[in-house]
N, C-alpha and C. Protein backbone atom coordinates (compact mmCIF):
# COMPACT_ATOMS: atom_id res chain seq x y z
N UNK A 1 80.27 -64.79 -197.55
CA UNK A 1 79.91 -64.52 -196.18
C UNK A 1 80.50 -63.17 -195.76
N UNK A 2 79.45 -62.49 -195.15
CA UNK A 2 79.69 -60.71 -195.15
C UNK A 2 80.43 -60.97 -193.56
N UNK A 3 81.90 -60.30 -193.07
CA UNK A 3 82.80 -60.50 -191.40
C UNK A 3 81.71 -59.62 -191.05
N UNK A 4 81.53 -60.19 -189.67
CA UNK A 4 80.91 -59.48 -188.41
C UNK A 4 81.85 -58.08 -188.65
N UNK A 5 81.43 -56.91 -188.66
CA UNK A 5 81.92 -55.45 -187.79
C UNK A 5 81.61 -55.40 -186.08
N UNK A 6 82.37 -54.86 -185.96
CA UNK A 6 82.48 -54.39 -184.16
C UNK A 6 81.91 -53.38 -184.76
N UNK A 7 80.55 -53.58 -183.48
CA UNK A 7 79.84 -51.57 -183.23
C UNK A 7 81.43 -50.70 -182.98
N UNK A 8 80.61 -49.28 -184.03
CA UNK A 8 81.89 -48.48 -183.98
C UNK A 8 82.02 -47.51 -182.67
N UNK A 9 80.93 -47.96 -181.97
CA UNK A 9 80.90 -47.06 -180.58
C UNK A 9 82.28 -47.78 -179.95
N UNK A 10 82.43 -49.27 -179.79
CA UNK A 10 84.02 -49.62 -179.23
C UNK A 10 85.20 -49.15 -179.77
N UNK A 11 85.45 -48.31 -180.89
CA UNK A 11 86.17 -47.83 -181.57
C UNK A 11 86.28 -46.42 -181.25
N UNK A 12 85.02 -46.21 -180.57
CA UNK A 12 85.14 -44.58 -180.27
C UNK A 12 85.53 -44.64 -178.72
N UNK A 13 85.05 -45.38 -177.89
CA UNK A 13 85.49 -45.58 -176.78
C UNK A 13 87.14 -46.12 -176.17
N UNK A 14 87.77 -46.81 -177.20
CA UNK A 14 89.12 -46.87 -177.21
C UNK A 14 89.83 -45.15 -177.41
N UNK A 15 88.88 -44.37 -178.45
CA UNK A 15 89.52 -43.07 -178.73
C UNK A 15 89.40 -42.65 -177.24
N UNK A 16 88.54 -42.77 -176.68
CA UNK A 16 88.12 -42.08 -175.45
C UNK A 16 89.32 -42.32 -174.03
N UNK A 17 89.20 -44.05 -174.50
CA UNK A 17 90.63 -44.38 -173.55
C UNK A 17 91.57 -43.58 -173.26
N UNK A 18 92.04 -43.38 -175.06
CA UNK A 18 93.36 -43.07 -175.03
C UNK A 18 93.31 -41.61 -174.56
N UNK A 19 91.90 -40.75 -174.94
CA UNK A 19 92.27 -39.22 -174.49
C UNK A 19 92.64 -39.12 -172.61
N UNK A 20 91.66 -40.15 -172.20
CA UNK A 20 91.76 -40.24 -170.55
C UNK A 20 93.39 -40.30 -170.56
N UNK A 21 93.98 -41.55 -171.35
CA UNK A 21 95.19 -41.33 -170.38
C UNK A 21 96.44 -40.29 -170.97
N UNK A 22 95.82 -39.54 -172.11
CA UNK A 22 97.43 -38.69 -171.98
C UNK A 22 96.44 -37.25 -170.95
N UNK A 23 95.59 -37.26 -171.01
CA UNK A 23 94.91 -36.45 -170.05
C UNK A 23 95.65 -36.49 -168.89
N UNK A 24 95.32 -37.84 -168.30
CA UNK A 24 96.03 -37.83 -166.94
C UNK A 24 97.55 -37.97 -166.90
N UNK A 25 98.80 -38.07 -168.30
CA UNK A 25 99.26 -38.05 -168.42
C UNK A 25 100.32 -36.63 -168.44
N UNK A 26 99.26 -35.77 -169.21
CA UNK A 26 99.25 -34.57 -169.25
C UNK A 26 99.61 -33.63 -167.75
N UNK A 27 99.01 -34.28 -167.12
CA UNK A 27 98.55 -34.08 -165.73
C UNK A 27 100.19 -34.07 -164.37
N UNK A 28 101.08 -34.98 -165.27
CA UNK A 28 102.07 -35.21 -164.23
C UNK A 28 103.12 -34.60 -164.42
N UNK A 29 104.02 -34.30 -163.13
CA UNK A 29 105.76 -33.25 -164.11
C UNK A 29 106.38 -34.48 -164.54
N UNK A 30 107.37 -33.72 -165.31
CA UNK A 30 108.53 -34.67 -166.08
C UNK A 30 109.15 -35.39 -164.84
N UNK A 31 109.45 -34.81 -163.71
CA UNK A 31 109.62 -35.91 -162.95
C UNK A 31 109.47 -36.75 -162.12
N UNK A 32 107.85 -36.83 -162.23
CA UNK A 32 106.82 -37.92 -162.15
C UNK A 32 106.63 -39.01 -163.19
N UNK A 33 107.10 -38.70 -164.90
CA UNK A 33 106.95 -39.69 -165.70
C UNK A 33 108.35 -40.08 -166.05
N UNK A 34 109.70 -39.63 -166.06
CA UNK A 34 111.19 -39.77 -166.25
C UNK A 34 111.26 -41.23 -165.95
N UNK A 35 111.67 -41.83 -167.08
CA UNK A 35 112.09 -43.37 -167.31
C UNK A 35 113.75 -43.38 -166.88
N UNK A 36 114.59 -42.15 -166.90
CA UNK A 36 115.95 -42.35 -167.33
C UNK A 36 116.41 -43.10 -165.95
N UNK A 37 115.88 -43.26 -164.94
CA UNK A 37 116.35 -44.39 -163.68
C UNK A 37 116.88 -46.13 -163.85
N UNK A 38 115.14 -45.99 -164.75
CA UNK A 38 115.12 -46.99 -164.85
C UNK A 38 115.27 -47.54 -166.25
N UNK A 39 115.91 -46.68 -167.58
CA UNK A 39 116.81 -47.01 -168.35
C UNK A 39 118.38 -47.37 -167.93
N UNK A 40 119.03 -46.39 -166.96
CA UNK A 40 119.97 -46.87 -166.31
C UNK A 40 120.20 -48.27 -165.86
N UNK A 41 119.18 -49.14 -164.84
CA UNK A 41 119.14 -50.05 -164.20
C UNK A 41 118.62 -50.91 -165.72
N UNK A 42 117.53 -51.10 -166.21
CA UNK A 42 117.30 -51.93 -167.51
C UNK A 42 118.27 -52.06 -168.95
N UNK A 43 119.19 -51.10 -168.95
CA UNK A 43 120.02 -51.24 -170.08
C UNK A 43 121.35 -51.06 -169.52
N UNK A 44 122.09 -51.72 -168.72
CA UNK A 44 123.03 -51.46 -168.56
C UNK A 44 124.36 -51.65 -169.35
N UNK A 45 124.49 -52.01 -170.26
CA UNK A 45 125.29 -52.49 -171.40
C UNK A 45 125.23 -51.36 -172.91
N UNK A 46 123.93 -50.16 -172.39
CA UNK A 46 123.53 -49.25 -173.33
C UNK A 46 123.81 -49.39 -174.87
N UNK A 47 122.26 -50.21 -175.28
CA UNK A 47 122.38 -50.78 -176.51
C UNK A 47 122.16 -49.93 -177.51
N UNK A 48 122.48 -50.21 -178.62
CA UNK A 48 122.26 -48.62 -179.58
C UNK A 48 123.66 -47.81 -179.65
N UNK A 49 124.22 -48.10 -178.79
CA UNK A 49 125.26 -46.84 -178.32
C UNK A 49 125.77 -46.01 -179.81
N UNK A 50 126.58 -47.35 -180.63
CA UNK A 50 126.94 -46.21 -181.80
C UNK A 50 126.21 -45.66 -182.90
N UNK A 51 124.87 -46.21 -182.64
CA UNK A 51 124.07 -45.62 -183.82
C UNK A 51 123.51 -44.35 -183.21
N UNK A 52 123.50 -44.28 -182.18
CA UNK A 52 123.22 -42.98 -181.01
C UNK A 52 124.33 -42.50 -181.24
N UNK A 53 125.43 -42.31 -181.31
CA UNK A 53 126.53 -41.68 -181.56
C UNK A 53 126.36 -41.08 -182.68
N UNK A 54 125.44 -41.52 -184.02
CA UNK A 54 125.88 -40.85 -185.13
C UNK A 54 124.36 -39.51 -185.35
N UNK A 55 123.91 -39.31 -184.49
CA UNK A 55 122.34 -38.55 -183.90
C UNK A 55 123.24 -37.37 -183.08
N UNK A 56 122.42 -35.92 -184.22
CA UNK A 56 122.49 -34.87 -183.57
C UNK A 56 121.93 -33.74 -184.27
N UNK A 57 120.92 -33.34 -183.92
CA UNK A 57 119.78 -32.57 -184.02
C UNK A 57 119.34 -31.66 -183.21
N UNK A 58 118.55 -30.39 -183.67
CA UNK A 58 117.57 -29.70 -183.21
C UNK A 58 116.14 -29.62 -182.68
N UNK A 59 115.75 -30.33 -181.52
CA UNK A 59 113.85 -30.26 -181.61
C UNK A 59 113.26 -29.52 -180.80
N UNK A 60 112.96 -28.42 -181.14
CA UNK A 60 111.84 -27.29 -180.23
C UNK A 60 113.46 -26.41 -179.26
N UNK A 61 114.70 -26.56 -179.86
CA UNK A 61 115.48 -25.39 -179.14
C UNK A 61 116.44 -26.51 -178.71
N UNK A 62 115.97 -27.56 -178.65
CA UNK A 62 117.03 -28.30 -177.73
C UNK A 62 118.12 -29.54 -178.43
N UNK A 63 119.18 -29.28 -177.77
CA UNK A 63 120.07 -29.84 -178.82
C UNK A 63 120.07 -31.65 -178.52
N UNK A 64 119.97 -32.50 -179.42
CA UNK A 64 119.91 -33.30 -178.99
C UNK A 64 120.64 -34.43 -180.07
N UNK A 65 121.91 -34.79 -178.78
CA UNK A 65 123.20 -35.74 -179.39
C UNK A 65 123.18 -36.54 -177.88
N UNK A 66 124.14 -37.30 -177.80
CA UNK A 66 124.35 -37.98 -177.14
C UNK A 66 125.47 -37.08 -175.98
N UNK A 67 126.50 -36.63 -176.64
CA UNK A 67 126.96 -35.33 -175.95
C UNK A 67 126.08 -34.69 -175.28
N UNK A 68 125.35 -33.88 -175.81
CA UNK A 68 124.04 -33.40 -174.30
C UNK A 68 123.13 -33.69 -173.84
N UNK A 69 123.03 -34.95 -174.06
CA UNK A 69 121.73 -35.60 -173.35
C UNK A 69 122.21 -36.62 -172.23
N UNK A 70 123.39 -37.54 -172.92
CA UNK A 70 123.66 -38.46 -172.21
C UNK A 70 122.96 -39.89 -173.06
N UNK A 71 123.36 -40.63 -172.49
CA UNK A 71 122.58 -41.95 -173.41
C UNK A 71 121.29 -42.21 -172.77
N UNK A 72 120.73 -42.05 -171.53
CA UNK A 72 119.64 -42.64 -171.03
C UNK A 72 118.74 -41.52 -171.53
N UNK A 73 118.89 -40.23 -171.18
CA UNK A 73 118.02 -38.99 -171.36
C UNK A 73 117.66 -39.16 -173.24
N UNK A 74 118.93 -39.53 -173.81
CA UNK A 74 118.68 -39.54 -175.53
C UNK A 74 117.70 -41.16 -175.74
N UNK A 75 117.67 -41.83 -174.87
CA UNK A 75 116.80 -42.87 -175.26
C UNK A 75 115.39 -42.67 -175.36
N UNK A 76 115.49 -41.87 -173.60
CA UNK A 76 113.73 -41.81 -173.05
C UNK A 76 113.29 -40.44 -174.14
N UNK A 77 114.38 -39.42 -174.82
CA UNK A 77 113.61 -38.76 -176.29
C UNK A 77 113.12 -39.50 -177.01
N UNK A 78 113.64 -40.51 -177.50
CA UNK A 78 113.06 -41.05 -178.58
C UNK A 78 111.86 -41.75 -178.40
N UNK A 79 111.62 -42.47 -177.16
CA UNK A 79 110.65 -43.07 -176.47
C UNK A 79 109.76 -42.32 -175.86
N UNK A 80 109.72 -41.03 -175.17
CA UNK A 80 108.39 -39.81 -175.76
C UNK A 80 108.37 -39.54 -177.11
N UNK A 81 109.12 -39.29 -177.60
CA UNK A 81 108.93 -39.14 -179.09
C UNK A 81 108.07 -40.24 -179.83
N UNK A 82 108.21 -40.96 -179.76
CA UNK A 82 108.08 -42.60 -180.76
C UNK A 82 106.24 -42.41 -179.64
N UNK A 83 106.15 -42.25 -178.31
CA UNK A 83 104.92 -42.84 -177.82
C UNK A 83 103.94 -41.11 -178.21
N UNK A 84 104.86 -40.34 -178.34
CA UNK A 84 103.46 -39.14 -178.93
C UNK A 84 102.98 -39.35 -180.51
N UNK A 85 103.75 -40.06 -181.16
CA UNK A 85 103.44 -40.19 -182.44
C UNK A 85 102.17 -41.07 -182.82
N UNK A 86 102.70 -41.98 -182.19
CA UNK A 86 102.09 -43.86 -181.66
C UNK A 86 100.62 -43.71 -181.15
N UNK A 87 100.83 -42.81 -180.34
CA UNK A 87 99.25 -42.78 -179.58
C UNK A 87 98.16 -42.13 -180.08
N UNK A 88 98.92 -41.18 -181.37
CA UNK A 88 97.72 -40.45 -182.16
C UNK A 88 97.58 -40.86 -183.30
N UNK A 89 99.20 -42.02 -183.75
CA UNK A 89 98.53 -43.15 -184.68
C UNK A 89 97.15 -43.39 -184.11
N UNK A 90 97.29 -44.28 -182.98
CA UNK A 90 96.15 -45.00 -183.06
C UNK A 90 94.84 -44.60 -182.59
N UNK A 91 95.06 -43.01 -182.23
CA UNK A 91 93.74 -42.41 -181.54
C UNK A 91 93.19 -42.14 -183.31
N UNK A 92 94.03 -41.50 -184.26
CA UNK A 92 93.43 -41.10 -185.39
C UNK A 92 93.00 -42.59 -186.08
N UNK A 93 93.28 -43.90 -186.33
CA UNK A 93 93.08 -45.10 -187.01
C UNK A 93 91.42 -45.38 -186.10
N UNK A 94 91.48 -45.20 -185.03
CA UNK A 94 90.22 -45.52 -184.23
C UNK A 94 89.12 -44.39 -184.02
N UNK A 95 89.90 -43.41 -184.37
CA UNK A 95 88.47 -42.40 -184.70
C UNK A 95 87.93 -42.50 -185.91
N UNK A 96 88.75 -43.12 -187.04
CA UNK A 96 88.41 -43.15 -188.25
C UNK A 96 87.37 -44.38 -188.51
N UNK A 97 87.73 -45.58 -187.76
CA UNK A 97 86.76 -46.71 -188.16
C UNK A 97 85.88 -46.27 -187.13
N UNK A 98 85.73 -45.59 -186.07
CA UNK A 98 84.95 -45.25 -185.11
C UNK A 98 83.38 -44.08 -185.99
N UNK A 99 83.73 -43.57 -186.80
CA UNK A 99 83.01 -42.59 -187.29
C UNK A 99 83.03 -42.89 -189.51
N UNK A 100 83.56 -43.07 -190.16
CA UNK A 100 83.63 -43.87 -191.15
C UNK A 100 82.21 -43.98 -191.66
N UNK A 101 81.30 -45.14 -190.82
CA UNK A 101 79.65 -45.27 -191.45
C UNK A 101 78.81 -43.96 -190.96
N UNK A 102 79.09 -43.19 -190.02
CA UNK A 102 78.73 -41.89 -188.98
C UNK A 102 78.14 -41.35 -190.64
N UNK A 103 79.31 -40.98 -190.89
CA UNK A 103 80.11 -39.69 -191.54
C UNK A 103 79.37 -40.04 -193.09
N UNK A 104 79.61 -41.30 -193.78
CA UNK A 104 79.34 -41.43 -194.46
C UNK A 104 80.15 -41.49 -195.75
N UNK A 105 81.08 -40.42 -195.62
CA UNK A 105 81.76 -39.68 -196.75
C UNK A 105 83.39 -39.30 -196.45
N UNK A 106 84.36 -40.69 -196.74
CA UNK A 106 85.70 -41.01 -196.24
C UNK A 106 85.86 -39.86 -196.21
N UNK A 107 86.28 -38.62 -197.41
CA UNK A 107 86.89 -37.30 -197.37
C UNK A 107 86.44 -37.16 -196.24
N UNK A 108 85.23 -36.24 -195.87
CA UNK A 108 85.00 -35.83 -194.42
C UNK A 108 85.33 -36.37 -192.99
N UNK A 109 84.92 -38.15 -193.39
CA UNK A 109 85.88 -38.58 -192.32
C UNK A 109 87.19 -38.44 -192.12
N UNK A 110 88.18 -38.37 -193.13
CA UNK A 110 89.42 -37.80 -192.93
C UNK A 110 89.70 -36.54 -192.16
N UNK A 111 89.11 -35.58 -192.92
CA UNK A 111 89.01 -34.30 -192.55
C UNK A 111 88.66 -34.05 -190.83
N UNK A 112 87.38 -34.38 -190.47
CA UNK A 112 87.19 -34.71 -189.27
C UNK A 112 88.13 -34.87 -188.31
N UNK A 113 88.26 -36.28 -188.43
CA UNK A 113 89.53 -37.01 -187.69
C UNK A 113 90.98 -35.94 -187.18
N UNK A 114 90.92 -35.54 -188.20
CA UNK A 114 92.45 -35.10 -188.05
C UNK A 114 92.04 -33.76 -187.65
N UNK A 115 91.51 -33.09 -187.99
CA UNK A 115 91.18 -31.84 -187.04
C UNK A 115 90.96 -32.06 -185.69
N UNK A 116 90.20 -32.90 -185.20
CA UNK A 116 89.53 -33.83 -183.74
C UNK A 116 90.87 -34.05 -183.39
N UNK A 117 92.21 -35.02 -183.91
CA UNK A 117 93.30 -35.02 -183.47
C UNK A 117 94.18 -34.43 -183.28
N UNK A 118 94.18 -33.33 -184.03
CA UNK A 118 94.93 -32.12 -183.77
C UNK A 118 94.23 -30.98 -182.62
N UNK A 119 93.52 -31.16 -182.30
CA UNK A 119 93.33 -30.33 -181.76
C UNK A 119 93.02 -30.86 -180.58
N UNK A 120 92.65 -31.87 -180.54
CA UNK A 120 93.27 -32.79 -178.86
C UNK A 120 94.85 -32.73 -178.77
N UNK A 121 95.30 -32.56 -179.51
CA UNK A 121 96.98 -32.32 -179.27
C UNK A 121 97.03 -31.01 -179.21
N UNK A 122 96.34 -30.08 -179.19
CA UNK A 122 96.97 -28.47 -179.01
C UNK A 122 96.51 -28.44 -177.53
N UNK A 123 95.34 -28.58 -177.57
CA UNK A 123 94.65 -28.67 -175.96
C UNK A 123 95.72 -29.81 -175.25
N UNK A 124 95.92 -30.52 -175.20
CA UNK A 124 97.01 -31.70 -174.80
C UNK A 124 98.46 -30.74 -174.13
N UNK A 125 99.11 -30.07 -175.06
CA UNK A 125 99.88 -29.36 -175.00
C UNK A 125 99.73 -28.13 -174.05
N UNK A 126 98.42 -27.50 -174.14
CA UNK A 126 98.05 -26.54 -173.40
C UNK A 126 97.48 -26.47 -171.82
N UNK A 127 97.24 -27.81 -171.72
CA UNK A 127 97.30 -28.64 -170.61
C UNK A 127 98.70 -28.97 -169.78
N UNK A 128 99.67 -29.54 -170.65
CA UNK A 128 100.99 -29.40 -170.36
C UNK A 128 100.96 -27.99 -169.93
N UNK A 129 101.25 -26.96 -170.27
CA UNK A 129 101.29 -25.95 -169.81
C UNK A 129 100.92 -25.14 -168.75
N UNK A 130 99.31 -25.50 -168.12
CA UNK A 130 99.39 -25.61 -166.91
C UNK A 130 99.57 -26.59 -165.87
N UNK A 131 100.45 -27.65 -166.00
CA UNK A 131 101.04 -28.54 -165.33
C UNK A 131 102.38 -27.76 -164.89
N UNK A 132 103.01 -27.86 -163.46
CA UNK A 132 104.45 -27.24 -163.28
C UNK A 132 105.25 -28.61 -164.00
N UNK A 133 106.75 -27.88 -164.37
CA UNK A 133 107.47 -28.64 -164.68
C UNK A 133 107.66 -29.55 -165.86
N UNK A 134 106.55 -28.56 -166.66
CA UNK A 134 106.49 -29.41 -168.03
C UNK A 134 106.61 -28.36 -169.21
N UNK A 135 107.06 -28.90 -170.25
CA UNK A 135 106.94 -27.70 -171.35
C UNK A 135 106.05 -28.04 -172.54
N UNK A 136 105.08 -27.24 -172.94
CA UNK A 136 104.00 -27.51 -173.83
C UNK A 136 105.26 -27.17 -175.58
N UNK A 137 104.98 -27.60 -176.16
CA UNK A 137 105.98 -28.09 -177.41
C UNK A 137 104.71 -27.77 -178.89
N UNK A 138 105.08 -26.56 -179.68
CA UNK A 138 104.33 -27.09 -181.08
C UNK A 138 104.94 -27.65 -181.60
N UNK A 139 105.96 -28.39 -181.54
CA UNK A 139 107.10 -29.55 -182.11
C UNK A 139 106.20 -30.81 -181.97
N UNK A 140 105.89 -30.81 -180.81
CA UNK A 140 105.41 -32.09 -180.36
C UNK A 140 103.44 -32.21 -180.59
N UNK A 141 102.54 -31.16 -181.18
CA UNK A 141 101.32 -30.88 -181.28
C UNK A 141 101.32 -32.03 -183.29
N UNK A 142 102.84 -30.88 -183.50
CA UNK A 142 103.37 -30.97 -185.24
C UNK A 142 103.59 -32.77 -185.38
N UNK A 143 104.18 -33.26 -184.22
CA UNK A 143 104.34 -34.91 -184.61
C UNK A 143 103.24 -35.37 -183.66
N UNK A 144 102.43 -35.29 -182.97
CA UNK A 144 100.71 -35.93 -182.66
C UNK A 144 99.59 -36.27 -183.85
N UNK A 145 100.37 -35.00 -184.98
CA UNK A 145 99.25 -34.23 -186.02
C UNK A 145 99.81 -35.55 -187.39
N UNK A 146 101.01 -35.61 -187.41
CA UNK A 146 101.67 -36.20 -188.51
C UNK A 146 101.43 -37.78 -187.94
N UNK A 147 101.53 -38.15 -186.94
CA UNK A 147 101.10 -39.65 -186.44
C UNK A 147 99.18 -39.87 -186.70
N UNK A 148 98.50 -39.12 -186.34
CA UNK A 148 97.10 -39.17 -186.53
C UNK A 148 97.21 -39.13 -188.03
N UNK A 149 97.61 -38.11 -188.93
CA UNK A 149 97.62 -38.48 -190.21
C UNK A 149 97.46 -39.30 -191.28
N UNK A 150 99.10 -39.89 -190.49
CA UNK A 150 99.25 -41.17 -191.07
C UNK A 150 98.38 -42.74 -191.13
N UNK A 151 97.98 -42.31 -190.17
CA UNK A 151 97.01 -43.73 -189.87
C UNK A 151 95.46 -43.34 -190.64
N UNK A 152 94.91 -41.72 -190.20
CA UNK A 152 94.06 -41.68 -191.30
C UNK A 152 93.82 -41.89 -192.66
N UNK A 153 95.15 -41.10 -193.15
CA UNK A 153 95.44 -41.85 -194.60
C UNK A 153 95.24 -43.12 -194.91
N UNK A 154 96.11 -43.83 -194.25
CA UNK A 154 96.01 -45.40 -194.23
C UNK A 154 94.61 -46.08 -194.43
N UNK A 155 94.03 -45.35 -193.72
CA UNK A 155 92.74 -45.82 -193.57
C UNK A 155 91.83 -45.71 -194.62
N UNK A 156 91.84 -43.95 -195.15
CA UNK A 156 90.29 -43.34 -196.12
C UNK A 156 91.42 -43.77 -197.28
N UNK A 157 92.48 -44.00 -197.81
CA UNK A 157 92.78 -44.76 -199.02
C UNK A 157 92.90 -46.17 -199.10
N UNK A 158 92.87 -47.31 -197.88
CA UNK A 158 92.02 -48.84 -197.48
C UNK A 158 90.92 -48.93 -198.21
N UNK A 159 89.87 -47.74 -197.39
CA UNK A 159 88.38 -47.90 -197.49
C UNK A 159 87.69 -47.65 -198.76
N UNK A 160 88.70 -46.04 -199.21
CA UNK A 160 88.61 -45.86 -201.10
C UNK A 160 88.68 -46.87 -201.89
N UNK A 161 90.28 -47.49 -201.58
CA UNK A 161 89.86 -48.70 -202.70
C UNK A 161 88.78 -50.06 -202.83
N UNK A 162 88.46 -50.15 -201.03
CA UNK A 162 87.40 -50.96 -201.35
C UNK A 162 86.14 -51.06 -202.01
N UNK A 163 85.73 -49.64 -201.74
CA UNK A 163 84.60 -48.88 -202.07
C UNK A 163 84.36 -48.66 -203.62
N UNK A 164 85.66 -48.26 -204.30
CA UNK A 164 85.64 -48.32 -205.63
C UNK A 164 85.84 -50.15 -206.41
N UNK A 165 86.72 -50.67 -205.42
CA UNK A 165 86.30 -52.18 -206.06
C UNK A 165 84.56 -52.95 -206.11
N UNK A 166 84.44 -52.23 -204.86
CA UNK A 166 82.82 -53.08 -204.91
C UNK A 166 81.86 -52.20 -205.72
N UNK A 167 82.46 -51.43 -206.12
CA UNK A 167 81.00 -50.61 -207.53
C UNK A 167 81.52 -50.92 -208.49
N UNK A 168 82.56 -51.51 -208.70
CA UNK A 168 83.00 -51.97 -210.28
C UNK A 168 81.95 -53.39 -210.19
């Protein structure tokens, strides 16, 4: 018995979701989206603390330890960090099954994809840029690009091996 597929137009329309909301995301200053309030009030016991203690790095100029950030500001990094990666995971995993039968030809769908995702992350960024109060980052274009990646990969070497199991 051959599984039902979802039309891949809902697959492209989730991509679509997600561009709406870092669009409008894009759209707000840092201190319109700043969690560190309400990391304060939600973690008050600041969990992590010593494994955050042993974190100290360079990203895009800025030094980032617990010494200059503070613990709430070093959380809500990792948590933009972790949600720019995350969201182009899954914009690149859903453009890929979104376009896949399109395309025809996984390589190209790969290829595709990740150009399409990268370059919604440069424009993304460049958007940031004319927003006040925000800073557009190729740090942050570089981990949009490596999160879409990853999930493409995932995907056109899934679909490879199926593809080569069912012609054997």
């Amino acid at each position: 018995m051959k599984k039902r597929q979802l039309n891949p137009n809902i697959y492209l329309g989730i991509v679509a979701v997600i561009m709406a909301v870092l669009f409008y995301s894009s759209a707000q200053t840092y201190h319109q989206q700043t969690i560190v309030p309400q990391l304060h009030h939600f973690l008050p016991g600041r969990p992590g603390l010593k494994l955050l203690q042993g974190i100290d790095f360079t990203y895009a100029g800025e030094h980032v330890s617990l010494s200059a950030l503070g613990y709430a500001k070093m959380v809500e990094f990792f948590i933009r960090k972790c949600a720019h990666y995350g969201t182009y995971f899954l914009m690149g995993w859903f453009m890929v099954l979104g376009l896949k039968d399109r395309l025809q030809n996984l390589g190209l769908t790969g290829v595709v994809c990740y150009l399409a995702c990268l370059g919604y992350a440069a424009s993304d960024e460049f958007h940031q840029m004319l927003t006040g109060g925000r800073t557009p980052l190729f740090q942050d274009v570089m981990l949009d690009g490596t999160g879409a990646l990853t999930a493409i990969l995932i995907l056109v070497i899934y679909f490879g091996i199926r593809q080569r199991k069912r012609s054997h």
